[in-house]
C-alpha atoms as a PDB file:
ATOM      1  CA  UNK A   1      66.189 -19.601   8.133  1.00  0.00           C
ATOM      2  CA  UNK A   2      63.715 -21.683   5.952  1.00  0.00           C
ATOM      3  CA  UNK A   3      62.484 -24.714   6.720  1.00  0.00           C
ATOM      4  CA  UNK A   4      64.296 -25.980   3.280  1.00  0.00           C
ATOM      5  CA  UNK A   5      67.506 -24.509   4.068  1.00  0.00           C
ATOM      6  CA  UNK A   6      67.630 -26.062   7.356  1.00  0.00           C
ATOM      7  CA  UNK A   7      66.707 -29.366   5.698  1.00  0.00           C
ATOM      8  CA  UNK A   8      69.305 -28.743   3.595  1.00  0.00           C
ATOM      9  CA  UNK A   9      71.677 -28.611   5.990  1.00  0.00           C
ATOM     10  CA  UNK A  10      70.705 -31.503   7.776  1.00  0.00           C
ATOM     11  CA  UNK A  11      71.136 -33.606   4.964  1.00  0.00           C
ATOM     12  CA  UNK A  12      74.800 -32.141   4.771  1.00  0.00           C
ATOM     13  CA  UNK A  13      75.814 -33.359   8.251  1.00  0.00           C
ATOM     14  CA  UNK A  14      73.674 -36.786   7.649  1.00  0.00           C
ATOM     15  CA  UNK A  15      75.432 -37.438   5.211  1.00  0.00           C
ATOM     16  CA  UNK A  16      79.034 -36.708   6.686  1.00  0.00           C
ATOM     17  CA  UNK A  17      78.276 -38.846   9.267  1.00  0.00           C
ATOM     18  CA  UNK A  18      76.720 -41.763   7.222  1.00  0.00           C
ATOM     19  CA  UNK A  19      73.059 -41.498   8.853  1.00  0.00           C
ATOM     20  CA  UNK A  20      70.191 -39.799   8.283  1.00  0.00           C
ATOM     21  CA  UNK A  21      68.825 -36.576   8.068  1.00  0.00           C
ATOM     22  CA  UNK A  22      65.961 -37.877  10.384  1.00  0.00           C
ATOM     23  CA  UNK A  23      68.772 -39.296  13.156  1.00  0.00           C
ATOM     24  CA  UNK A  24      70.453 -36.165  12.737  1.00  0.00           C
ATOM     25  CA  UNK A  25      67.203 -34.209  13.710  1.00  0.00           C
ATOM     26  CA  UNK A  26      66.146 -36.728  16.826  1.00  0.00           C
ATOM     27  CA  UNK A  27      69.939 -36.619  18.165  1.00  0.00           C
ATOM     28  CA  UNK A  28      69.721 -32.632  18.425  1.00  0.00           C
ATOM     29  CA  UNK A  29      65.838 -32.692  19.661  1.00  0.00           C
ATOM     30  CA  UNK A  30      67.220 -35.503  22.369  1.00  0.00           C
ATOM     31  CA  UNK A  31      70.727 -33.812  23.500  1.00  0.00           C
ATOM     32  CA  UNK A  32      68.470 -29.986  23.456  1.00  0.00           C
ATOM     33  CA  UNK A  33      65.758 -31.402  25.757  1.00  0.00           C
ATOM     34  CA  UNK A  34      66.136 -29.808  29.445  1.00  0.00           C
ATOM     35  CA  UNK A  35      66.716 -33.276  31.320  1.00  0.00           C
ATOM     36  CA  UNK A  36      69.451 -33.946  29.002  1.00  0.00           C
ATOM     37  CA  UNK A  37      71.415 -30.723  29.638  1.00  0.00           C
ATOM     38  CA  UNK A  38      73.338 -29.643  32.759  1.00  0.00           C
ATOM     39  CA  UNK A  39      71.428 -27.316  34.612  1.00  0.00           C
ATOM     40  CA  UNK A  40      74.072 -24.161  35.153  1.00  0.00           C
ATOM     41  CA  UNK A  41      73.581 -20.868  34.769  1.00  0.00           C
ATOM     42  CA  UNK A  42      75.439 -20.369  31.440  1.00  0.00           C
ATOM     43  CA  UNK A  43      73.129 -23.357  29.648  1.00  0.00           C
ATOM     44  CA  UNK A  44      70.001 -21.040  31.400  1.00  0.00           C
ATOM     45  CA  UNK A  45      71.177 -18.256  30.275  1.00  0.00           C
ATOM     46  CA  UNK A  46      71.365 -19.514  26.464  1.00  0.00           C
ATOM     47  CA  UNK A  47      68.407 -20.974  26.090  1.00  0.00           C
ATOM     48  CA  UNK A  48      66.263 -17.941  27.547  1.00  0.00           C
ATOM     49  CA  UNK A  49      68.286 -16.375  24.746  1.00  0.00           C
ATOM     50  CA  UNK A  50      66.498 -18.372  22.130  1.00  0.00           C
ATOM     51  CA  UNK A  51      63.432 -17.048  20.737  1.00  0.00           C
ATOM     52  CA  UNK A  52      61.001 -19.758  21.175  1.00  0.00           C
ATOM     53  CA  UNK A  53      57.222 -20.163  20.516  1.00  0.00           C
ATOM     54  CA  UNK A  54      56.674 -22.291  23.005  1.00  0.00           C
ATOM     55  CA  UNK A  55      57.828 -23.259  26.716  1.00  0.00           C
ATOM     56  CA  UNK A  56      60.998 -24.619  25.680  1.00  0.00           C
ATOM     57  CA  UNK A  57      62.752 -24.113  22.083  1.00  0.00           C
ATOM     58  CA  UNK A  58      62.051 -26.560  19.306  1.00  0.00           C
ATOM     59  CA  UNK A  59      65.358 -27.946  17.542  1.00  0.00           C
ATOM     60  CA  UNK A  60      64.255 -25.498  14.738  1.00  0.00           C
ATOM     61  CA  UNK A  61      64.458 -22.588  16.912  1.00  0.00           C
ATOM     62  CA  UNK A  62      67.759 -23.035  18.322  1.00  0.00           C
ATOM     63  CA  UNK A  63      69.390 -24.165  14.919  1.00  0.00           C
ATOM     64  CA  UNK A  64      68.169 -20.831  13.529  1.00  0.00           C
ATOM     65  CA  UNK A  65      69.232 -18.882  16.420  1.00  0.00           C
ATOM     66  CA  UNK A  66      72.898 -20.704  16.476  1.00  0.00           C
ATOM     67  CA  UNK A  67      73.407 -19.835  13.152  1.00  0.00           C
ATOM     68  CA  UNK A  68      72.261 -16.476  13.270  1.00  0.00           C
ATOM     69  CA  UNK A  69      74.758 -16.264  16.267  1.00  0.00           C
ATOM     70  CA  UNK A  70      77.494 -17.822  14.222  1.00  0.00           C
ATOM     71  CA  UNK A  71      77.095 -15.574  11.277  1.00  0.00           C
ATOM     72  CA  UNK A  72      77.419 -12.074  13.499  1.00  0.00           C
ATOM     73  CA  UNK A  73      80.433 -13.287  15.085  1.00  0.00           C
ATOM     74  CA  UNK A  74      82.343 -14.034  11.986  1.00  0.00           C
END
């Protein structure tokens, strides 16, 4: 995924929910960050599944890996 189609599709959602591409962007960096998430073995298990650059995924890297995950399935 390019960084224009993903910017592309953050302006889609933005836009169905009447903010911004930007707020859209911070509210998945925030709810993706490790203290935010509950701590299971599943949510472990998922996020060593994401191929990351650095220690933890970027917001980037997990959009691109959910949608490559999405696409496969359907």
């Amino acid at each position: 995924m390019t960084e224009q189609q993903l910017d592309k599709i953050m302006e889609q959602i933005a836009k169905k929910f009447g903010v911004t591409a930007e707020e859209v962007k911070r509210e998945i960096t925030e709810a993706l960050d490790p203290q935010n998430l509950i701590d299971t073995p599943e949510t472990r298990a998922f996020r060593a599944s994401i191929p990351h650059k650095g220690e933890q995924p970027t917001m980037e890297e997990t959009f691109a890996h959910l949608v490559v995950t999405v696409a496969k399935r359907s």
